[in-house]
C-alpha atoms as a PDB file:
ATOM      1  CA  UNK A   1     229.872 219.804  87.168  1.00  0.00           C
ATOM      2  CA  UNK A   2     232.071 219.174  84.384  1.00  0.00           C
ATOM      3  CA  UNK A   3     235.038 218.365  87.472  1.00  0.00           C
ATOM      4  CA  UNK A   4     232.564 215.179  88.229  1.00  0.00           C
ATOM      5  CA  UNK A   5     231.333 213.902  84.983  1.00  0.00           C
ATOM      6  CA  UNK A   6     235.288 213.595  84.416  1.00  0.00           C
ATOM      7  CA  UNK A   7     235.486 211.526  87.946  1.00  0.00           C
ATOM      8  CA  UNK A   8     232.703 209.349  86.784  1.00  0.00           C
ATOM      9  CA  UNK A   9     234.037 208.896  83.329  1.00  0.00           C
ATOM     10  CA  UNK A  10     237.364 207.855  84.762  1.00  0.00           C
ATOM     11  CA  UNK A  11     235.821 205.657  87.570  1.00  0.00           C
ATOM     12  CA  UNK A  12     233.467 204.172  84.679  1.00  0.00           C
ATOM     13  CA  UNK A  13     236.601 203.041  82.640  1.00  0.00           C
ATOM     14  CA  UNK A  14     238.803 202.047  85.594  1.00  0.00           C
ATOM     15  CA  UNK A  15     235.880 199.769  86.759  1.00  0.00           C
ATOM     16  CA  UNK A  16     235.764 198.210  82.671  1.00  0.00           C
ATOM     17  CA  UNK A  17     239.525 197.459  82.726  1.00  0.00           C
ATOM     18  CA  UNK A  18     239.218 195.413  86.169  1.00  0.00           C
ATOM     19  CA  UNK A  19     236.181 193.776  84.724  1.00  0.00           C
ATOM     20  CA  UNK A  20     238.714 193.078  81.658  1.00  0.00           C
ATOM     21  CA  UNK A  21     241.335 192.259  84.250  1.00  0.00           C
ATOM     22  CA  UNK A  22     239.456 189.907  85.791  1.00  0.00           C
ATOM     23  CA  UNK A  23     238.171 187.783  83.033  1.00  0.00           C
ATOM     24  CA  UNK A  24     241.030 187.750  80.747  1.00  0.00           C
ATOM     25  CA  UNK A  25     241.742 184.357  79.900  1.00  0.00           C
ATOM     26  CA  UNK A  26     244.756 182.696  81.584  1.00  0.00           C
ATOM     27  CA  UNK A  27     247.754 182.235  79.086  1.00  0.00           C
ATOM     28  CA  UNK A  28     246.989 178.854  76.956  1.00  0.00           C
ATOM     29  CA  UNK A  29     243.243 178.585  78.688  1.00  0.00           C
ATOM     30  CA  UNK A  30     242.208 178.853  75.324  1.00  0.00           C
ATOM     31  CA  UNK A  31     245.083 176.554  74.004  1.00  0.00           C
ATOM     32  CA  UNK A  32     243.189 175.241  71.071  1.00  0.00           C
ATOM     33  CA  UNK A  33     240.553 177.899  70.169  1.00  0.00           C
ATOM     34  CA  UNK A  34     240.187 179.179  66.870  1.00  0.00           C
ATOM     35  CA  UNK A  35     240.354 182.982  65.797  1.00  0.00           C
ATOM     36  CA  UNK A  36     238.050 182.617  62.862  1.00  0.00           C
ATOM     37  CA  UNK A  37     234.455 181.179  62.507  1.00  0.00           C
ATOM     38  CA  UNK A  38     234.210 178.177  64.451  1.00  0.00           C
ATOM     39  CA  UNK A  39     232.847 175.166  62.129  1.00  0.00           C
ATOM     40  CA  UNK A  40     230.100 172.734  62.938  1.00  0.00           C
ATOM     41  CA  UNK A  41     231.470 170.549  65.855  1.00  0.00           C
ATOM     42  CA  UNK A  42     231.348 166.579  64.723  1.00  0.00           C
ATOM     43  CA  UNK A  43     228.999 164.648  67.115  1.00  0.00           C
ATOM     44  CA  UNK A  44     225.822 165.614  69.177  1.00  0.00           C
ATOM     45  CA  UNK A  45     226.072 162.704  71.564  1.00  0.00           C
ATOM     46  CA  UNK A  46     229.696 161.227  70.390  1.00  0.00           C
ATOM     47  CA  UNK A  47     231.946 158.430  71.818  1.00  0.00           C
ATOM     48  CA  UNK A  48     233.103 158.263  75.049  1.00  0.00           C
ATOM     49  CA  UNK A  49     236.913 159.797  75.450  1.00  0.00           C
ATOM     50  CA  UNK A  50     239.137 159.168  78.552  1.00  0.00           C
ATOM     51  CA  UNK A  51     241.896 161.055  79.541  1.00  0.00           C
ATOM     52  CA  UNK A  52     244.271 159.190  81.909  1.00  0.00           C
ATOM     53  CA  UNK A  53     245.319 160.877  85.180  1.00  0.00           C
ATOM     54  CA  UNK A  54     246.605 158.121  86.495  1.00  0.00           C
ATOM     55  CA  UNK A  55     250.253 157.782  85.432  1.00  0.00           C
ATOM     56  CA  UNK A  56     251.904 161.099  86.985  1.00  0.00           C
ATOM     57  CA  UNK A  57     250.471 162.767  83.753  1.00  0.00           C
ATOM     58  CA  UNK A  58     250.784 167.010  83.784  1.00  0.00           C
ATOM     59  CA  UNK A  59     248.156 167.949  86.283  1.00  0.00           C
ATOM     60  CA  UNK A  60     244.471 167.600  86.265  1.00  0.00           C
ATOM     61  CA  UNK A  61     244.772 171.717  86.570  1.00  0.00           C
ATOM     62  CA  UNK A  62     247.199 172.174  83.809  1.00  0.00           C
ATOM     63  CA  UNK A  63     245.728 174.227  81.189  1.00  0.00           C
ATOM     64  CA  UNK A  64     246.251 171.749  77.757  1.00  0.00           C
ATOM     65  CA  UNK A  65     244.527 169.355  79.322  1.00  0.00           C
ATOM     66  CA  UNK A  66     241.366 171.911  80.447  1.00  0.00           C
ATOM     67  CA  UNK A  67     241.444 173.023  76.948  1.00  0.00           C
ATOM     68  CA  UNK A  68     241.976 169.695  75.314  1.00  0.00           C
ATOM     69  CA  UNK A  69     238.923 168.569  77.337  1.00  0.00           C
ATOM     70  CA  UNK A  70     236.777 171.466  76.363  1.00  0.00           C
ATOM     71  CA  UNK A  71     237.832 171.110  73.223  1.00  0.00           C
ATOM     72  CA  UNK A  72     236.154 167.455  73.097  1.00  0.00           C
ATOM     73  CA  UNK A  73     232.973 168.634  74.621  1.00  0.00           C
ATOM     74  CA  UNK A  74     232.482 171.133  72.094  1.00  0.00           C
ATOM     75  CA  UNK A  75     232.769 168.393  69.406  1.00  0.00           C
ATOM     76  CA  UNK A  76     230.474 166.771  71.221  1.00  0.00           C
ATOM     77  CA  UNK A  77     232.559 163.826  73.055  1.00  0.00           C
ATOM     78  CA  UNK A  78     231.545 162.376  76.336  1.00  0.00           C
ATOM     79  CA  UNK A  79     234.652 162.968  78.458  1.00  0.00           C
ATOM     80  CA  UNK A  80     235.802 161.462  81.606  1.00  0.00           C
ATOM     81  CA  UNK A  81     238.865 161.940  83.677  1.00  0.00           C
ATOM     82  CA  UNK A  82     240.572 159.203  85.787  1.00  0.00           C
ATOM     83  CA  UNK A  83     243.134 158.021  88.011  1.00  0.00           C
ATOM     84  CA  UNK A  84     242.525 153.989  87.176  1.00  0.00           C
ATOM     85  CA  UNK A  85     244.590 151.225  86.603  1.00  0.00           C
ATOM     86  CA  UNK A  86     244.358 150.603  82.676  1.00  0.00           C
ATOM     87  CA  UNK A  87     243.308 146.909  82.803  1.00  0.00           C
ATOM     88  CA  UNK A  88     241.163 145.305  80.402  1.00  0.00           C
ATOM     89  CA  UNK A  89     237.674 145.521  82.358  1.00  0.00           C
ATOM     90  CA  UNK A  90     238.430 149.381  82.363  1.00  0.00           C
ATOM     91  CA  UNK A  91     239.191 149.921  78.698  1.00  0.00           C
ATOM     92  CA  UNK A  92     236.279 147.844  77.257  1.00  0.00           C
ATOM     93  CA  UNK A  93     234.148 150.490  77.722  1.00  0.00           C
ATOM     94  CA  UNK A  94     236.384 153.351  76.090  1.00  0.00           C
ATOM     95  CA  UNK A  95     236.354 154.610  72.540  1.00  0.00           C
ATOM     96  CA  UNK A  96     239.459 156.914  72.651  1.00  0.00           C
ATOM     97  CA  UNK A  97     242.205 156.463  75.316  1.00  0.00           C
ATOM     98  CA  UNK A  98     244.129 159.637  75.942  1.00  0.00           C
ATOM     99  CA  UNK A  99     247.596 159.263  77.420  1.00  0.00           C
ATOM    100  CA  UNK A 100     249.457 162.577  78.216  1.00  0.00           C
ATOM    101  CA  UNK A 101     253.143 162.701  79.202  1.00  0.00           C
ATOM    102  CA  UNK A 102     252.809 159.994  81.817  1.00  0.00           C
ATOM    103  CA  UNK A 103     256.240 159.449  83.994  1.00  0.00           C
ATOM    104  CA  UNK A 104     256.796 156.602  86.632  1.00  0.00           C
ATOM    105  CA  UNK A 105     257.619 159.344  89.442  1.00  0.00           C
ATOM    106  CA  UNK A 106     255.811 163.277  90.631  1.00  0.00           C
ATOM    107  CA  UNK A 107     257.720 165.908  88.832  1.00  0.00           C
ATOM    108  CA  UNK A 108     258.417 167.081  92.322  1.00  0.00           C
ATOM    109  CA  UNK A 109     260.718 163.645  92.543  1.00  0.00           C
ATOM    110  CA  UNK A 110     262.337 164.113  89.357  1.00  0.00           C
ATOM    111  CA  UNK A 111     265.421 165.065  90.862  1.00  0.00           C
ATOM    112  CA  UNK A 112     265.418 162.150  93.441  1.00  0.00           C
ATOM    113  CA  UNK A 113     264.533 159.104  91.268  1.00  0.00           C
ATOM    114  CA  UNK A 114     267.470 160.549  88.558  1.00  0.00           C
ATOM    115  CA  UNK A 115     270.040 160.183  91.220  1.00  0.00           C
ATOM    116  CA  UNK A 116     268.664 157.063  92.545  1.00  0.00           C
ATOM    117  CA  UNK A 117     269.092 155.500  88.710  1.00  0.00           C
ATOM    118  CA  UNK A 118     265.131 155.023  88.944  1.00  0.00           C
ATOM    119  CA  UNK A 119     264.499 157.213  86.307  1.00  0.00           C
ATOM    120  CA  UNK A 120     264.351 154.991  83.215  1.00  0.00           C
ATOM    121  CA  UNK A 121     261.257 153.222  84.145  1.00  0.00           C
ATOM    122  CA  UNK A 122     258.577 152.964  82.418  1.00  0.00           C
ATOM    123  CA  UNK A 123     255.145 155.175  83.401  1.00  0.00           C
ATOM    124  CA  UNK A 124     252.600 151.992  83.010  1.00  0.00           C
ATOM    125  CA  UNK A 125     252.949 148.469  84.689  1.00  0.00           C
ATOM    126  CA  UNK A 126     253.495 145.837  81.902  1.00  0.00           C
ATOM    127  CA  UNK A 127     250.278 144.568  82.660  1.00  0.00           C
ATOM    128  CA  UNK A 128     249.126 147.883  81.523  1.00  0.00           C
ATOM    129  CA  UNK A 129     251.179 148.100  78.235  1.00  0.00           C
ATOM    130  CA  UNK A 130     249.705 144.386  77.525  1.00  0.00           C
ATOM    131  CA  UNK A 131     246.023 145.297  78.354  1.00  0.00           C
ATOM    132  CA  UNK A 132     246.599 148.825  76.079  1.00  0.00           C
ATOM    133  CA  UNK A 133     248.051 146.995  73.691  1.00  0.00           C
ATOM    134  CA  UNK A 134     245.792 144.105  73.670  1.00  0.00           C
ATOM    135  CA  UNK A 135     242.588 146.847  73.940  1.00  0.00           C
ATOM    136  CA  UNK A 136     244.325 148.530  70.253  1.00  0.00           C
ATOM    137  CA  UNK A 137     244.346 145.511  68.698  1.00  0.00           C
ATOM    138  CA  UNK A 138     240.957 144.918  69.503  1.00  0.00           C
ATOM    139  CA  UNK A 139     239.503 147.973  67.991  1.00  0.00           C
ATOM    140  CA  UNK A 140     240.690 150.559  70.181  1.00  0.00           C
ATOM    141  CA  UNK A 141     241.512 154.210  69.449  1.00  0.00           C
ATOM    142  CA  UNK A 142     244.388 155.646  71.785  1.00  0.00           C
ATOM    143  CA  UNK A 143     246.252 159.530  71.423  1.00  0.00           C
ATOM    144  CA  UNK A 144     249.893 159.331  72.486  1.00  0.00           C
ATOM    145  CA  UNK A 145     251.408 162.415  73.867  1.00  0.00           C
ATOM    146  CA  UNK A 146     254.969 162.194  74.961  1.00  0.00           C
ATOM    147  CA  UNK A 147     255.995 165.526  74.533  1.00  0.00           C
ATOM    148  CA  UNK A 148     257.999 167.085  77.151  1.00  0.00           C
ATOM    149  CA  UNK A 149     261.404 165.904  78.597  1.00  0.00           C
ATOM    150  CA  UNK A 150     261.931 162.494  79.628  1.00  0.00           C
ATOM    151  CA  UNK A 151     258.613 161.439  78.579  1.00  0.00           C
ATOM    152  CA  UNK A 152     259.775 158.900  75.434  1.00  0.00           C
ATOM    153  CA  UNK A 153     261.917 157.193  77.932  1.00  0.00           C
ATOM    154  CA  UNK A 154     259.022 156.671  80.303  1.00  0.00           C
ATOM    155  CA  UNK A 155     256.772 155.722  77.268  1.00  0.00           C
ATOM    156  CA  UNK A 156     259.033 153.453  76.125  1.00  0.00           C
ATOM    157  CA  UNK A 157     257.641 150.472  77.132  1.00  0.00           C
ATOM    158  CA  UNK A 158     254.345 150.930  75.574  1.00  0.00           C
ATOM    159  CA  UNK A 159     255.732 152.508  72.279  1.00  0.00           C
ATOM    160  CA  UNK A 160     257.695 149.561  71.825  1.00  0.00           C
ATOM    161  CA  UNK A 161     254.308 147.407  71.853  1.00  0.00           C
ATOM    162  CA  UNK A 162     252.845 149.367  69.551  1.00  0.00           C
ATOM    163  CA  UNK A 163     255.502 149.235  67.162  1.00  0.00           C
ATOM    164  CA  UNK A 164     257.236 152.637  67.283  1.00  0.00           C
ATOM    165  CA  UNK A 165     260.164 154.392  69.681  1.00  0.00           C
ATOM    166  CA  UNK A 166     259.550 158.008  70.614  1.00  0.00           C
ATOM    167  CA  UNK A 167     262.778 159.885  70.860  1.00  0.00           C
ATOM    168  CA  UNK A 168     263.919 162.701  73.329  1.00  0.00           C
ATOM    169  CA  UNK A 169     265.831 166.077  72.781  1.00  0.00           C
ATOM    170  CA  UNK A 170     267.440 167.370  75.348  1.00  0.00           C
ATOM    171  CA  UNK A 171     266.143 170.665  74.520  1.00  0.00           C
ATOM    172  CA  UNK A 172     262.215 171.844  72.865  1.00  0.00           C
ATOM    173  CA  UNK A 173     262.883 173.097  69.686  1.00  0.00           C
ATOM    174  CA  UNK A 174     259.900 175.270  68.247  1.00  0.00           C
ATOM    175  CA  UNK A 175     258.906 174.516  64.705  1.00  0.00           C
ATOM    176  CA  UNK A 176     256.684 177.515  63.187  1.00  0.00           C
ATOM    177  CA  UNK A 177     255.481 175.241  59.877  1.00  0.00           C
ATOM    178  CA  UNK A 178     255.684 171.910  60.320  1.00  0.00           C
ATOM    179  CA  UNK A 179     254.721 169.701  57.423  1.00  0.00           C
ATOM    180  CA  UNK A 180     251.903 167.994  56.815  1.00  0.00           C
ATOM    181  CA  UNK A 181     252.222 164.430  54.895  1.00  0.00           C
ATOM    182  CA  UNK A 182     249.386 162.427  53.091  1.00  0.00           C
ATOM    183  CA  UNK A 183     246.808 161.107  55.721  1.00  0.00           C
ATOM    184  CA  UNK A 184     242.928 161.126  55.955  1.00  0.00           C
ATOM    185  CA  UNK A 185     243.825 163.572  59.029  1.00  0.00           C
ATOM    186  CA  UNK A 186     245.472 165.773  57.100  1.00  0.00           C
ATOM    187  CA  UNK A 187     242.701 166.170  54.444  1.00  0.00           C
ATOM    188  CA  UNK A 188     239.588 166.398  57.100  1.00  0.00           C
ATOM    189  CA  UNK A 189     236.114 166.543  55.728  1.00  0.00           C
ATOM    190  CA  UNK A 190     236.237 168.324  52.456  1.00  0.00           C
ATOM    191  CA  UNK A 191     232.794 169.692  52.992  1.00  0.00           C
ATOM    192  CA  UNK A 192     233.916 171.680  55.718  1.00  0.00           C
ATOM    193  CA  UNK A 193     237.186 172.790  54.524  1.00  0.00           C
ATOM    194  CA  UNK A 194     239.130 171.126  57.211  1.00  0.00           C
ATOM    195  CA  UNK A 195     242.487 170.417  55.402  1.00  0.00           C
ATOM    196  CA  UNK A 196     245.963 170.996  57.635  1.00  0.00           C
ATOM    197  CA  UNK A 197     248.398 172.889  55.476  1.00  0.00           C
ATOM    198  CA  UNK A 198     250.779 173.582  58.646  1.00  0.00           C
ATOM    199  CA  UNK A 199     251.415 173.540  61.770  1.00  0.00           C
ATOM    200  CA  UNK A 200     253.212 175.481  64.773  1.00  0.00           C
ATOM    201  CA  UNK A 201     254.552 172.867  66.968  1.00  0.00           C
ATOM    202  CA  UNK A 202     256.757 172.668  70.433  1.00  0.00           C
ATOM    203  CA  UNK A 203     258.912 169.641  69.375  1.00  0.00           C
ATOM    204  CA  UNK A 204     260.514 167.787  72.562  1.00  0.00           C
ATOM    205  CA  UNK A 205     261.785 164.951  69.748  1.00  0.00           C
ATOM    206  CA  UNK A 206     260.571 162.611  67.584  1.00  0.00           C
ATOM    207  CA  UNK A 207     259.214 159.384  66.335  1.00  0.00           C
ATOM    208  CA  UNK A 208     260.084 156.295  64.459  1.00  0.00           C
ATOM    209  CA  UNK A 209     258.019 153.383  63.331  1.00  0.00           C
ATOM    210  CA  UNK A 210     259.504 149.922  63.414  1.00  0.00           C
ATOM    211  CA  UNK A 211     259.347 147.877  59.813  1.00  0.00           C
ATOM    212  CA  UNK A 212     256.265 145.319  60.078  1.00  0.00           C
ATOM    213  CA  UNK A 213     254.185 148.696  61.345  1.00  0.00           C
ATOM    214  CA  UNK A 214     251.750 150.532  59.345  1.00  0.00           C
ATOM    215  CA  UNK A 215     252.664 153.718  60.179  1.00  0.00           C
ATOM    216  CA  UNK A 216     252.169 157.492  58.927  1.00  0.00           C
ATOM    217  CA  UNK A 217     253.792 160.699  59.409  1.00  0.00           C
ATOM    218  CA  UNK A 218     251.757 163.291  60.108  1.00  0.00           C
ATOM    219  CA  UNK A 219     253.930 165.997  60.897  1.00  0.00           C
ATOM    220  CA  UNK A 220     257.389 166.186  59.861  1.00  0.00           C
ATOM    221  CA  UNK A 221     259.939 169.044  60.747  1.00  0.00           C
ATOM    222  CA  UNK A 222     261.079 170.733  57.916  1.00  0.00           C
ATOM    223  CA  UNK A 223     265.382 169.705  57.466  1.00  0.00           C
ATOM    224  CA  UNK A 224     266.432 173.355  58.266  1.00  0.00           C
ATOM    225  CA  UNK A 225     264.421 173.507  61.641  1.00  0.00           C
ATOM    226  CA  UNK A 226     266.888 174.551  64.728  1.00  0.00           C
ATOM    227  CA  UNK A 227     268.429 172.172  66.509  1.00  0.00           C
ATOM    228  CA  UNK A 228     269.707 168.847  65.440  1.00  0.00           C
ATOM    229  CA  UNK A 229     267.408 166.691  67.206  1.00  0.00           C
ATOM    230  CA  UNK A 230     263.679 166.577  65.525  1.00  0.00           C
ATOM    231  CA  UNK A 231     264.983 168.030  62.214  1.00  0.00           C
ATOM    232  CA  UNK A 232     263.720 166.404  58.999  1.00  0.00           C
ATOM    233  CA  UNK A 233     261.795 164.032  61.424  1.00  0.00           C
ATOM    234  CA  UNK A 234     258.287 162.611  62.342  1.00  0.00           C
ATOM    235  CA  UNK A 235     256.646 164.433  65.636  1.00  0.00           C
ATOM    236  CA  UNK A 236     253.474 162.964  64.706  1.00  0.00           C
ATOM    237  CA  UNK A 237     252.416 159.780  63.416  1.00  0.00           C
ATOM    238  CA  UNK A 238     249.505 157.562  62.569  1.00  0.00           C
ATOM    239  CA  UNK A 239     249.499 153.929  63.037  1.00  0.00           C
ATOM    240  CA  UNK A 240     246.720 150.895  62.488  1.00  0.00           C
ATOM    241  CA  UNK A 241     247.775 147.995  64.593  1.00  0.00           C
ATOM    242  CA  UNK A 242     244.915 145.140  64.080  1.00  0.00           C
ATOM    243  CA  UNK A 243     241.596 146.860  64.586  1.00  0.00           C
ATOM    244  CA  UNK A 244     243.018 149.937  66.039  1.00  0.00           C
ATOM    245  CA  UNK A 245     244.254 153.171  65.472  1.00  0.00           C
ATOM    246  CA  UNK A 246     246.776 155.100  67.165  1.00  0.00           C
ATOM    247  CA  UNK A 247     248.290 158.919  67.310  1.00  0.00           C
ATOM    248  CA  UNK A 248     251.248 159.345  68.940  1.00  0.00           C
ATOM    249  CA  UNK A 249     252.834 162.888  69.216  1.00  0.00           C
ATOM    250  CA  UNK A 250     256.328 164.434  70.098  1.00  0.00           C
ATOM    251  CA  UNK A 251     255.092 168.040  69.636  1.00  0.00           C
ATOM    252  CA  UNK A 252     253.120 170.143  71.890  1.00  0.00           C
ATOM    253  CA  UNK A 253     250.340 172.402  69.473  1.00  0.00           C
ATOM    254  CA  UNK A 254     248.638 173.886  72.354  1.00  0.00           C
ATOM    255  CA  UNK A 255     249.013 177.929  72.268  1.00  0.00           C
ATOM    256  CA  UNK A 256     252.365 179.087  74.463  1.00  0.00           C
ATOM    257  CA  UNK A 257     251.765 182.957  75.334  1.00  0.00           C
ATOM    258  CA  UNK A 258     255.539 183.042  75.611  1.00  0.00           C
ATOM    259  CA  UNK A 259     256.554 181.479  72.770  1.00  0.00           C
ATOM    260  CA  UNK A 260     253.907 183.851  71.150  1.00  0.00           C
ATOM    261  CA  UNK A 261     255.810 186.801  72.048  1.00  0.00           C
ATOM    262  CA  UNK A 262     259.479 185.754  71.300  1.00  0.00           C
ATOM    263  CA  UNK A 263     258.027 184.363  67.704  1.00  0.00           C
ATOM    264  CA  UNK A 264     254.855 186.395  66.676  1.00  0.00           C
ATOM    265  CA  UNK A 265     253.366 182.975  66.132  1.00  0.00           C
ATOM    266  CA  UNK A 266     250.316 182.151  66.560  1.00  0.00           C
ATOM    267  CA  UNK A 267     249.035 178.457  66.699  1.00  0.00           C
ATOM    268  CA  UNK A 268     245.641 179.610  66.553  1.00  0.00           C
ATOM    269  CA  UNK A 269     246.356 180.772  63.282  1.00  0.00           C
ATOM    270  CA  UNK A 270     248.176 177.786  61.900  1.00  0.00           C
ATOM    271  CA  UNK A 271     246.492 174.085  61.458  1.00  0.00           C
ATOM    272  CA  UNK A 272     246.611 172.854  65.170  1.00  0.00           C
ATOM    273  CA  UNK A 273     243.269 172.716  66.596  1.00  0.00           C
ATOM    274  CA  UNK A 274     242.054 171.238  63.046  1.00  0.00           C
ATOM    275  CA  UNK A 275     244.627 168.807  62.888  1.00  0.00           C
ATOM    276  CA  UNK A 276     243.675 168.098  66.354  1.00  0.00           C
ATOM    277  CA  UNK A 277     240.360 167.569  65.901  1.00  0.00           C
ATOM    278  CA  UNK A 278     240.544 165.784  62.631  1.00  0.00           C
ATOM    279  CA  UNK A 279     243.045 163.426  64.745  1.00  0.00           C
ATOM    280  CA  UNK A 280     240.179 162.789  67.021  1.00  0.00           C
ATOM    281  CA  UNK A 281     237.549 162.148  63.927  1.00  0.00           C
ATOM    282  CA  UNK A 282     239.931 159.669  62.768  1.00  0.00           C
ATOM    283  CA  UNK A 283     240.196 157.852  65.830  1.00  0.00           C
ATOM    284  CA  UNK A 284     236.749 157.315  67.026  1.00  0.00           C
ATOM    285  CA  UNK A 285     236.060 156.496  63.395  1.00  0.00           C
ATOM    286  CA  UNK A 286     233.849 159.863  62.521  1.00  0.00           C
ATOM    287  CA  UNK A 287     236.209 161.214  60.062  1.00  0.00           C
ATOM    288  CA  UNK A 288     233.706 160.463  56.937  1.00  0.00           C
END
């Protein structure tokens, strides 16, 4: 008797550990969730984000943009997806444009268009960059990510509309504090004790804002960070160009289960997902 309550017990707790197995989350599925309490999300039926498929971005399946996205919902965002042209008829109806890592080529052609020469272009037509531009100016709220390889040079062209350059390393360089300067999206809502003291970024380089721009850094890696390239630098910045507000970032701050193990940092545990989602506030204009 005792032989088969032993069986059982050991069948019981092999079955648990596949059940565990099974719905483990993915590494980074839960890129931007929070360890602690989760605070009271922002809107209950909030302005309409897009994220932009359309430009070669990371795939629709990669994992920072699934989290990114249910991050959004939870704060109560209407969020679309799509693979369309970003012309003015498009964008009218957009409060926050999301542009992630777009590249004028499929990363499976990377190799290809380099030795071709093609692979300086720029990731939107210039009747794109006009219409974003133009859509900005307006009124319009757009977040910038151009943070993996190659991805400043394919930006380029729309950067330099909006008044800054985004700058590639040739190697990430991982940044376990970067430093927070003096924005609204820094502080958060004071209510809710959403201040960013830090954050633990990827940086793949940095950003500069041209003279007649009114521009912010919002993260800045620290002088004695490794590697020459972002060091002392902007990897995120705020801008207001007419009507509009822009965040462009050179740092990934989603959570890297590798980096997690080589550093024993934590992102979770750091500022990111508030500085994300006070980013966000500040852009569709809820950050009061």
């Amino acid at each position: 008797m005792a032989l088969w309550n032993w069986i059982f017990r050991a069948g019981l707790a092999i079955a648990v550990l596949g059940l565990v197995w099974t719905l483990w989350p993915e590494p980074g599925e839960r890129a931007y969730a929070s360890p602690y309490h989760l605070n009271r999300s922002r809107y209950h039926l909030g302005p309409r984000v897009d994220i932009d498929l359309e430009h070669w971005n990371n795939s629709p399946g990669d994992y920072r943009f699934l989290a990114l996205g249910d991050l959004l919902v939870w704060d109560g965002y209407r969020v679309t997806r799509s693979k369309q042209y970003l012309v003015p008829e498009y964008l009218k109806d957009i409060r926050v444009l999301v542009i992630g890592n777009a590249v004028p080529y499929p990363a499976v052609l990377r190799g290809i268009a380099e030795r071709l020469g093609l692979a300086g272009g720029g990731a939107l037509t210039l009747e794109e960059v006009d219409a974003v531009r133009d859509w900005v100016r307006a009124g319009g709220s757009l977040l910038l990510e151009a943070d993996v390889p190659r991805s400043g040079r394919a930006a380029a062209p729309l950067t330099a509309a909006l008044g800054l350059a985004v700058h590639d390393c040739l190697a990430p360089v991982f940044v376990p504090a970067a430093q927070p300067g003096k924005h609204a999206i820094l502080n958060g809502r004071a209510d809710y004790g959403e201040r960013v003291y830090r954050a633990a970024v990827l940086a793949g380089g940095w950003i500069e804002a041209g003279p007649a721009v009114r521009a912010t850094p919002l993260l800045t890696a620290p002088a004695d960070a490794g590697g020459r390239c972002s060091a002392g630098k902007a990897v995120a910045m705020a801008v207001e160009l007419g009507r509009g507000r822009v965040v462009a970032l050179s740092a990934q701050l989603e959570r890297n289960e590798d980096l997690i193990r080589r550093t024993g940092v934590d992102p979770r545990r750091s500022g990111n997902r508030q500085f994300l989602l006070n980013a966000m506030h500040w852009l569709s204009h809820g950050e009061n």
